[in-house]
N, C-alpha and C. Protein backbone atom coordinates (compact mmCIF):
# COMPACT_ATOMS: atom_id res chain seq x y z
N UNK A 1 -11.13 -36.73 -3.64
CA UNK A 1 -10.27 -36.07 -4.59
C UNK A 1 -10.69 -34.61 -4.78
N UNK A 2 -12.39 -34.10 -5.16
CA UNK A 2 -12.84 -32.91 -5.37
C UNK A 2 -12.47 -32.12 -4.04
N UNK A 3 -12.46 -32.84 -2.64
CA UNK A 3 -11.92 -31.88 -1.42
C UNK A 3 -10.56 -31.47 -1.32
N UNK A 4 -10.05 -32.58 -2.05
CA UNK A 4 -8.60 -32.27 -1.66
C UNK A 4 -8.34 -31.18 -2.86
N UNK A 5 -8.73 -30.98 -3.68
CA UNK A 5 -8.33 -29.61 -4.66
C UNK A 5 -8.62 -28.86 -4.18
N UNK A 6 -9.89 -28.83 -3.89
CA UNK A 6 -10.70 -27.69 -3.14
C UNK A 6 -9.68 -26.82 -2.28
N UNK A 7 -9.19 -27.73 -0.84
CA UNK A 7 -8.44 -27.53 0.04
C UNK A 7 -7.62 -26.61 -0.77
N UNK A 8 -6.46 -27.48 -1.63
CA UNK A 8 -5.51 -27.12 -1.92
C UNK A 8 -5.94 -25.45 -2.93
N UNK A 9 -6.61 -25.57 -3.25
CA UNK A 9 -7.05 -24.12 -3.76
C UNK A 9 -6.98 -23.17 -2.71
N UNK A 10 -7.93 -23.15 -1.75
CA UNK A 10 -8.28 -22.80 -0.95
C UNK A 10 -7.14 -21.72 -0.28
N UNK A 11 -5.86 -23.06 -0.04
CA UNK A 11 -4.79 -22.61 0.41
C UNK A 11 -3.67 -21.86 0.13
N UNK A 12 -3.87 -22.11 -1.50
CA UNK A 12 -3.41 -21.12 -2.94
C UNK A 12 -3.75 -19.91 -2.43
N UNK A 13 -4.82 -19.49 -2.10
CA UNK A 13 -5.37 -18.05 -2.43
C UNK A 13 -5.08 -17.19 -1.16
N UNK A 14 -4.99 -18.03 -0.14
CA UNK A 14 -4.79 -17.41 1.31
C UNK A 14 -3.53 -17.28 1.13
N UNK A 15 -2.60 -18.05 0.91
CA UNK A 15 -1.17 -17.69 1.11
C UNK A 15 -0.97 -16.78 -0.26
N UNK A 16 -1.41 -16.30 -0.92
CA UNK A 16 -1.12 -14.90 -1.85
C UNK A 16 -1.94 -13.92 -2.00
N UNK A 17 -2.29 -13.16 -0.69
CA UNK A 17 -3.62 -12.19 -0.52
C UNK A 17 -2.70 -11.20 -1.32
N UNK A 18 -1.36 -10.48 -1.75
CA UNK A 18 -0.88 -9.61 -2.79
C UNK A 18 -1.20 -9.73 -4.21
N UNK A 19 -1.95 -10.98 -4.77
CA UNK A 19 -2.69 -11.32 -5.65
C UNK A 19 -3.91 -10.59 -5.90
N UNK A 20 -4.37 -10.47 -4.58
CA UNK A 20 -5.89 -9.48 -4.97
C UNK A 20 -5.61 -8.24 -5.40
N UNK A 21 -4.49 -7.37 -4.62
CA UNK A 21 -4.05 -6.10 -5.07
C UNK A 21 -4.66 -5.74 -6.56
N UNK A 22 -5.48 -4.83 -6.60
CA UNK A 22 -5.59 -4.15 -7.85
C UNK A 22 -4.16 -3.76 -8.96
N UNK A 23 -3.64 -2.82 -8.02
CA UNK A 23 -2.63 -1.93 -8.14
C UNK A 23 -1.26 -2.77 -9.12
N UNK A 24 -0.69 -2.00 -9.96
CA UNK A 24 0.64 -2.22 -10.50
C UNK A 24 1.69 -1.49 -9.34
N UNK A 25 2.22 -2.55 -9.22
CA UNK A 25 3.83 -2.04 -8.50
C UNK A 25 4.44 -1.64 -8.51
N UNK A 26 5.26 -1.57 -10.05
CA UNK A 26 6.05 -0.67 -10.62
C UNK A 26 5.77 0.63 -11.36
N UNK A 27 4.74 0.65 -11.33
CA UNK A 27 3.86 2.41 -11.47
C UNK A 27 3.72 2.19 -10.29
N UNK A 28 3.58 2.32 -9.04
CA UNK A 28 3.55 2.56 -7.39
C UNK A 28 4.90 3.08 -7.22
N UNK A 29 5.70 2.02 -7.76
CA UNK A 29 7.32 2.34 -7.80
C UNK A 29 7.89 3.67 -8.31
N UNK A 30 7.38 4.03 -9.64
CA UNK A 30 7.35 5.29 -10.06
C UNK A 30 6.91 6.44 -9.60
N UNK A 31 5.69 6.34 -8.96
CA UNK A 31 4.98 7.21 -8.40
C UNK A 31 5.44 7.67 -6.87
N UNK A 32 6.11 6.32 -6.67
CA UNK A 32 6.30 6.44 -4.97
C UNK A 32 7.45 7.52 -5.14
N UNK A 33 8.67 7.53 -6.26
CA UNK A 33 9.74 8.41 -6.08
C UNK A 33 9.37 9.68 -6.44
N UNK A 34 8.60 10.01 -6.85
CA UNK A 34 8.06 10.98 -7.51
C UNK A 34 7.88 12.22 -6.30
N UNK A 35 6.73 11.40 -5.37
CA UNK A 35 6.03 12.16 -4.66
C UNK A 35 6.03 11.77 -2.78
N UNK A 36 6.51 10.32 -2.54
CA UNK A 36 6.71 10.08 -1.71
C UNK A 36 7.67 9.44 -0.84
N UNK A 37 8.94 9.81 -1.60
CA UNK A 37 9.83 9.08 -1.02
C UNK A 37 10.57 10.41 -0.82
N UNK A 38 10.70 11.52 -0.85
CA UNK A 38 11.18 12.56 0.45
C UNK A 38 10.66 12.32 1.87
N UNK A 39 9.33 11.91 1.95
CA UNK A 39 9.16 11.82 3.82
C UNK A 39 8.91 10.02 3.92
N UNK A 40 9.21 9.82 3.27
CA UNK A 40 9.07 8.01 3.64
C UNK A 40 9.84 7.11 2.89
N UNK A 41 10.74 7.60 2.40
CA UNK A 41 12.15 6.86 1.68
C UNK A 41 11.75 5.98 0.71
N UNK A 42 12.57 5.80 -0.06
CA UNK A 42 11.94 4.94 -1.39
C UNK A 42 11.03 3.86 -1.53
N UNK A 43 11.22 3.18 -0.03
CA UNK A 43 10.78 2.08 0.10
C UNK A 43 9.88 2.38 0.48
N UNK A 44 9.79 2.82 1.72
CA UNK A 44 8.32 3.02 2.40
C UNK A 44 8.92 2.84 3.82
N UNK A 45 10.61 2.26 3.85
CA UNK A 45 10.88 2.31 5.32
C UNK A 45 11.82 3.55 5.93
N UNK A 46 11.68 4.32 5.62
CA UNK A 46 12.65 5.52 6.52
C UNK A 46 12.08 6.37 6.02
N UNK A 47 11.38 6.79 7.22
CA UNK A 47 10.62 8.05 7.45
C UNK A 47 11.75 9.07 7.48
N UNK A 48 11.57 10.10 6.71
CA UNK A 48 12.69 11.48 7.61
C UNK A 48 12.31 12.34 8.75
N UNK A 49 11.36 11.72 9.31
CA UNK A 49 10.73 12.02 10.90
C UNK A 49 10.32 11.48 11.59
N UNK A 50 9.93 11.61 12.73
CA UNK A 50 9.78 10.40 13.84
C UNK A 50 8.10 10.42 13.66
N UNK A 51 7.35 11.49 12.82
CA UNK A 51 6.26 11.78 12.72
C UNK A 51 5.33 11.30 11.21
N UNK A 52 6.29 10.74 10.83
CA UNK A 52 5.79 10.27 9.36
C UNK A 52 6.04 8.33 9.67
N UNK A 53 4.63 8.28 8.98
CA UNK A 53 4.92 6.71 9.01
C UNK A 53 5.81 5.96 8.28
N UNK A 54 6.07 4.86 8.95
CA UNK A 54 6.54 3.75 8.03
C UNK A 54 5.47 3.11 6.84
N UNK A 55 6.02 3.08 5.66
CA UNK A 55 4.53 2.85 4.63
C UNK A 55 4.98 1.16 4.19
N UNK A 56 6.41 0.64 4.40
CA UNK A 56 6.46 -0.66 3.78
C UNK A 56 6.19 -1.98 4.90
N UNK A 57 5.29 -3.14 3.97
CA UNK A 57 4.89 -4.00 4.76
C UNK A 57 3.38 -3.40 5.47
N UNK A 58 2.69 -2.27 5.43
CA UNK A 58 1.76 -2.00 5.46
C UNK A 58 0.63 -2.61 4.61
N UNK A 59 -0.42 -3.38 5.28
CA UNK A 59 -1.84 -3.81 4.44
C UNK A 59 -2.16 -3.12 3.17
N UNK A 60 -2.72 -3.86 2.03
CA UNK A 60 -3.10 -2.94 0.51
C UNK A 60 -3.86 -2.14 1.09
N UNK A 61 -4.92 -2.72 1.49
CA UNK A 61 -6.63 -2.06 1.49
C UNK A 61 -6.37 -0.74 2.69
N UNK A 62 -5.61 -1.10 3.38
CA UNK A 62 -5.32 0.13 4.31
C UNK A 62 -4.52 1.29 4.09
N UNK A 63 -3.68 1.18 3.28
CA UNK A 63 -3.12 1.80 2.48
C UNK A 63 -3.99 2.85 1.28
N UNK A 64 -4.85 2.13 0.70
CA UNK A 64 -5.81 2.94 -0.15
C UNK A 64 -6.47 3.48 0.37
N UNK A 65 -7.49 3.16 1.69
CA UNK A 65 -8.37 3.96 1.95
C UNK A 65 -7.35 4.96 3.06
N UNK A 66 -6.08 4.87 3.10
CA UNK A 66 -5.70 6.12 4.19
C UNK A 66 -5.29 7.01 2.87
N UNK A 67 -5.02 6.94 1.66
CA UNK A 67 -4.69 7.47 0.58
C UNK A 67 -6.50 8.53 0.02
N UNK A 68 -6.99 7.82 0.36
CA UNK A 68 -8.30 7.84 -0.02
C UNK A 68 -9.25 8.82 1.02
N UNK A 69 -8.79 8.30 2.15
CA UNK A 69 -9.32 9.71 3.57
C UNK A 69 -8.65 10.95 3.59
N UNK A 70 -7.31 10.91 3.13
CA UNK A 70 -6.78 12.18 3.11
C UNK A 70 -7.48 13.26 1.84
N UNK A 71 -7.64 11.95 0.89
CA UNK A 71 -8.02 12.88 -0.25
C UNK A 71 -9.33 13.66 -0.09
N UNK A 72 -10.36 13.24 0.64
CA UNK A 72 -11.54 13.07 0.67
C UNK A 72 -11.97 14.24 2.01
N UNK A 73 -10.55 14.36 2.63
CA UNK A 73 -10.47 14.86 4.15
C UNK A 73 -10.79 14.35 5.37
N UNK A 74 -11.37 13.24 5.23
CA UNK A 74 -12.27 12.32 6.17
C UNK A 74 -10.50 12.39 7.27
N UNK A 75 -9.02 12.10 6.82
CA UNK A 75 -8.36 12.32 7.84
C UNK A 75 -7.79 13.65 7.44
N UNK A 76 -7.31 14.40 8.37
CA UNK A 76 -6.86 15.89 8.60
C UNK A 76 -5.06 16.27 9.13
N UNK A 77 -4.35 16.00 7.64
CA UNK A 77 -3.26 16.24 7.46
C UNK A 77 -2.87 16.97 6.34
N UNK A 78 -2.92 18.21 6.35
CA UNK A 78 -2.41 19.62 4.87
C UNK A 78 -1.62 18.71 4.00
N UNK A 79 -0.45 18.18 4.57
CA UNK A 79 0.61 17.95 3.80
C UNK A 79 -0.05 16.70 2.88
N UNK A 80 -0.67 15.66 3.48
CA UNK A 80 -0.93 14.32 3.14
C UNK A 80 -2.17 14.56 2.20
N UNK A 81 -2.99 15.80 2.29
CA UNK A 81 -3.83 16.01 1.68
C UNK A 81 -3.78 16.69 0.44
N UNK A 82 -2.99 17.58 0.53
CA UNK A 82 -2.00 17.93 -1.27
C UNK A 82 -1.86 17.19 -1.99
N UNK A 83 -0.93 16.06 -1.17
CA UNK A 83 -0.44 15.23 -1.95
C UNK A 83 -1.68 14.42 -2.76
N UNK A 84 -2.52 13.70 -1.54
CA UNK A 84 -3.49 13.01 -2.25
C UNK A 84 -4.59 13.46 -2.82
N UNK A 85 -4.89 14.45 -2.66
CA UNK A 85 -5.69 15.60 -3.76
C UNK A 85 -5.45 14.67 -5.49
N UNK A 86 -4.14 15.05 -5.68
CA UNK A 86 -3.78 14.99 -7.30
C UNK A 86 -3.24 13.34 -7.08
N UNK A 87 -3.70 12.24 -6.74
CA UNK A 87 -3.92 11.23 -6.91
C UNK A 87 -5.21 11.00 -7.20
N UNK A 88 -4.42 10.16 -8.47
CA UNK A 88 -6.37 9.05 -9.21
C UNK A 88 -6.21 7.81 -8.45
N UNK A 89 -7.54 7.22 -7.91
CA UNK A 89 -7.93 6.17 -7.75
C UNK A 89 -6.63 5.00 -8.19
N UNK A 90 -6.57 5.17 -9.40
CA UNK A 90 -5.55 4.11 -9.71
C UNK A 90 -4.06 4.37 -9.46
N UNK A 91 -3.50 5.81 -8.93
CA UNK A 91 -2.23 5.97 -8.51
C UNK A 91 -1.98 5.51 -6.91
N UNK A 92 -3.43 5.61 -6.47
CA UNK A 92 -3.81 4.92 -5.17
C UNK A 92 -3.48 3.16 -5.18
N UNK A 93 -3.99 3.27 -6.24
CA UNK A 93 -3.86 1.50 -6.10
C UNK A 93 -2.53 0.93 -6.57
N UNK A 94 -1.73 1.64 -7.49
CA UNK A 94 -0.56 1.63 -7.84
C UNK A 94 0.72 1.57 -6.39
N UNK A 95 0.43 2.98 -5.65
CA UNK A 95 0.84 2.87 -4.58
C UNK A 95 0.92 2.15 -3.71
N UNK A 96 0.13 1.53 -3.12
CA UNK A 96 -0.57 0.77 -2.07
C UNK A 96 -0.08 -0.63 -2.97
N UNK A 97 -0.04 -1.29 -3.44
CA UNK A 97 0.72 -2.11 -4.42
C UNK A 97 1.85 -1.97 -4.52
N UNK A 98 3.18 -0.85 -4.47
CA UNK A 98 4.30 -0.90 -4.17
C UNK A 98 4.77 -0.96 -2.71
N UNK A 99 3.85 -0.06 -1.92
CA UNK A 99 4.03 0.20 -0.35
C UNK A 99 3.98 -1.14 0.16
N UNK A 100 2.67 -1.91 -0.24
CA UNK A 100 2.50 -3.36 0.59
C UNK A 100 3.35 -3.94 0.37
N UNK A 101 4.48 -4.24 -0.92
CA UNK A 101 4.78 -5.70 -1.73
C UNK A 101 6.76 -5.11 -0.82
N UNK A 102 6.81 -4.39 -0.10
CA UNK A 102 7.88 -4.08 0.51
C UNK A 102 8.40 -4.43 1.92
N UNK A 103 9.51 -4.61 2.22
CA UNK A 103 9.51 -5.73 3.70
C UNK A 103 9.86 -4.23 4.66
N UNK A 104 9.25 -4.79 5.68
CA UNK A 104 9.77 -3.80 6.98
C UNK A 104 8.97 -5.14 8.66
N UNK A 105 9.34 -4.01 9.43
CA UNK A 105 8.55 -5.18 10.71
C UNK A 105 7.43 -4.81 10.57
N UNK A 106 6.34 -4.36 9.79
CA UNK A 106 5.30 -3.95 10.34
C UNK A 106 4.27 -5.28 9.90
N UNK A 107 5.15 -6.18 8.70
CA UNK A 107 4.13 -7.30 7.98
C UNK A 107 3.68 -8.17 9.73
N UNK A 108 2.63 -8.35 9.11
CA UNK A 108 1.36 -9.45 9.71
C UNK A 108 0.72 -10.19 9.22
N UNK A 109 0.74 -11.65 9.52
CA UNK A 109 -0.39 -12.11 8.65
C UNK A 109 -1.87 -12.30 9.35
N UNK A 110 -3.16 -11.74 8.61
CA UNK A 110 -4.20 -11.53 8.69
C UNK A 110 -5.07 -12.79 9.12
């Protein structure tokens, strides 16, 4: 009986890794129109260039720390780095919390 909860826990937590997300969604949501939905559309799926990513259905944690390298400079993009300059930690996680919880082809499961 104690395995079979176990299991069934177990299986709870894997099938809702958007659970761990720090981040609020709908402040991501807010934030995303604000500042990033001119080059990556509201959602996160229509880039207005063939040179800007797709951001929806993208991983949380990958999402923050590319939010997080730009800021930091560790990656080397002017534009991406403005932007994430005047992001806090938690507009990061806000983001990355709206970007992930959005459908496009890019979802995978881990």
């Amino acid at each position: 009986m104690r395995r079979a909860l176990s299991i069934a826990a177990l299986a709870a937590l894997a099938a809702a890794p958007a659970a761990w997300a720090k981040g609020d969604a709908e402040s991501g949501k807010a934030k995303a129109a604000q500042i990033c939905a001119a080059c990556h559309g509201p959602q996160g799926d229509k880039p207005s260039a063939p040179d800007q990513p797709i951001l929806a259905g993208q991983h949380y944690d990958y999402l923050v720390k590319a939010l997080s390298d730009y800021k930091s400079g560790k990656r080397d993009n002017p534009i991406m780095k403005g932007f994430a300059s005047a992001l806090s930690e938690k507009d990061m996680e806000d983001l990355a919390a709206w970007f992930s919880d959005q459908s496009s082809g890019l979802r995978s499961v881990r």
